[in-house]
C-alpha atoms as a PDB file:
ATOM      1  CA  UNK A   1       2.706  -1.464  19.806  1.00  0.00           C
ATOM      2  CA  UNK A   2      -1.230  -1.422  19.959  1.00  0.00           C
ATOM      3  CA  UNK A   3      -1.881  -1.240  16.831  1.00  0.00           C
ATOM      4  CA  UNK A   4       0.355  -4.073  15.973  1.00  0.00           C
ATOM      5  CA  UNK A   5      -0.972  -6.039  18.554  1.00  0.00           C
ATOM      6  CA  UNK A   6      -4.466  -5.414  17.480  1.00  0.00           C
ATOM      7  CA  UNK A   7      -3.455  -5.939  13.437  1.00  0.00           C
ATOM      8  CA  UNK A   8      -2.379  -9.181  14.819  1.00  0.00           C
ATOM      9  CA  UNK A   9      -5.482  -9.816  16.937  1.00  0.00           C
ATOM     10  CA  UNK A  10      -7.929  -9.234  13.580  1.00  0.00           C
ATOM     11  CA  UNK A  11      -5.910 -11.195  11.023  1.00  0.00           C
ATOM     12  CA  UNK A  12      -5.442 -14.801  10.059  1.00  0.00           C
ATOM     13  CA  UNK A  13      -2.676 -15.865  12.661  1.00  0.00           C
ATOM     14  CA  UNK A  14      -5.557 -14.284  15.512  1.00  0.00           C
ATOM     15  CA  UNK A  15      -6.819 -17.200  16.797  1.00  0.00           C
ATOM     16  CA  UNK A  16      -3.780 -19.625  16.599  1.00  0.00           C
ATOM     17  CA  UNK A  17      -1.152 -20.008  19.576  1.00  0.00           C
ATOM     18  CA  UNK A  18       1.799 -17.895  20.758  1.00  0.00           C
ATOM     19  CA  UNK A  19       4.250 -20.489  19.061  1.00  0.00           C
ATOM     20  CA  UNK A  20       2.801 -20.149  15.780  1.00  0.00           C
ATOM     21  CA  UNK A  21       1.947 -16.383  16.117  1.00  0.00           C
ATOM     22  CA  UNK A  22       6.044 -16.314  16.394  1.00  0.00           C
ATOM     23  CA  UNK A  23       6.791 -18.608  13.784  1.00  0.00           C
ATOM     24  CA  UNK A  24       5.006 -16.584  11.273  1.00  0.00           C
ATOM     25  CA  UNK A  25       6.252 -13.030  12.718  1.00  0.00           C
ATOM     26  CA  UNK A  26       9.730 -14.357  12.448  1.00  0.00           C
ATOM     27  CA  UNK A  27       9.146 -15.975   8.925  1.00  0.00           C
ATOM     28  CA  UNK A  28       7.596 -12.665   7.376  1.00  0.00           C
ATOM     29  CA  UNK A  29      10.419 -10.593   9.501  1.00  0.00           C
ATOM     30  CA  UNK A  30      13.132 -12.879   7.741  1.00  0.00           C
ATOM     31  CA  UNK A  31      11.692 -12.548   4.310  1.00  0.00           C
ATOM     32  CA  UNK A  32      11.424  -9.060   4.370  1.00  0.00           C
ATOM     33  CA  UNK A  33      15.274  -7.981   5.677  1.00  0.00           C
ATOM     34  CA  UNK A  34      16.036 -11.018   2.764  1.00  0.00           C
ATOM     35  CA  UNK A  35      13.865  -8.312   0.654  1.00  0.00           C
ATOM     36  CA  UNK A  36      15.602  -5.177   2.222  1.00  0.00           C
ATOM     37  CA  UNK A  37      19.015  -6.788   1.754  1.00  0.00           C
ATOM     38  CA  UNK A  38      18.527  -7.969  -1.532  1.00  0.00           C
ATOM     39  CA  UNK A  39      17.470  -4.170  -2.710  1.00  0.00           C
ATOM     40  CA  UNK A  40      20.371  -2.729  -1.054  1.00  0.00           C
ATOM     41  CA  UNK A  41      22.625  -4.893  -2.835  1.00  0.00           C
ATOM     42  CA  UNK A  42      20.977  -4.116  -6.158  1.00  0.00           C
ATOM     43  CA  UNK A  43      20.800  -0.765  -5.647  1.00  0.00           C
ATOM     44  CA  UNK A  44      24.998  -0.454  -4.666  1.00  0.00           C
ATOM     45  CA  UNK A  45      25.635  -3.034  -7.544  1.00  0.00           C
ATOM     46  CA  UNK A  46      22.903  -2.533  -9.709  1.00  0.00           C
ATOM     47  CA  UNK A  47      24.981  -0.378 -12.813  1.00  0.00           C
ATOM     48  CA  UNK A  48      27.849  -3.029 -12.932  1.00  0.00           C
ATOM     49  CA  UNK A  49      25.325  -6.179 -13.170  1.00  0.00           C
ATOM     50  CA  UNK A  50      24.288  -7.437 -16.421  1.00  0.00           C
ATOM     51  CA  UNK A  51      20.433  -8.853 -15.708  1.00  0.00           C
ATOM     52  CA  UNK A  52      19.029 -10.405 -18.996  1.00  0.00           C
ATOM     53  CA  UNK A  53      15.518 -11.704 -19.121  1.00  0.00           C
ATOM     54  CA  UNK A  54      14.511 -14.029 -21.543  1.00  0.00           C
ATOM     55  CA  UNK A  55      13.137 -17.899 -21.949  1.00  0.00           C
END
C-alpha cells in the first residue's frame, strides 16, 4: 500500500484533492475491470464470433 500511495504522491493526480484523487482511481479502476471483462468474454466466446475488419 506504500508504494501505491507514493506512485500516487509522484504522478499527475499528486497535488489535486482527495475528491478528485478518487474520481480518477475509480474511473481508471472501472475502465480496466470494463478491459478485464471484455477479454474474458472474448476469450470464452472468441472461436464462435465472426470479427471482420474493414472500411
Amino acid at each position: 500500500m506504500d508504494v501505491v500511495k507514493e506512485i500516487i504522491k509522484n504522478s499527475a493526480i499528486g497535488p489535486l484533492s482527495r475528491g478528485y484523487k478518487g474520481l480518477v482511481l475509480s474511473l481508471f479502476t472501472s475502465i480496466v475491470g470494463i478491459l478485464m471483462t471484455m477479454l474474458i468474454i472474448l476469450l470464452k466466446h472468441g472461436t464462435n464470433m465472426n470479427i471482420q475488419f474493414g472500411y
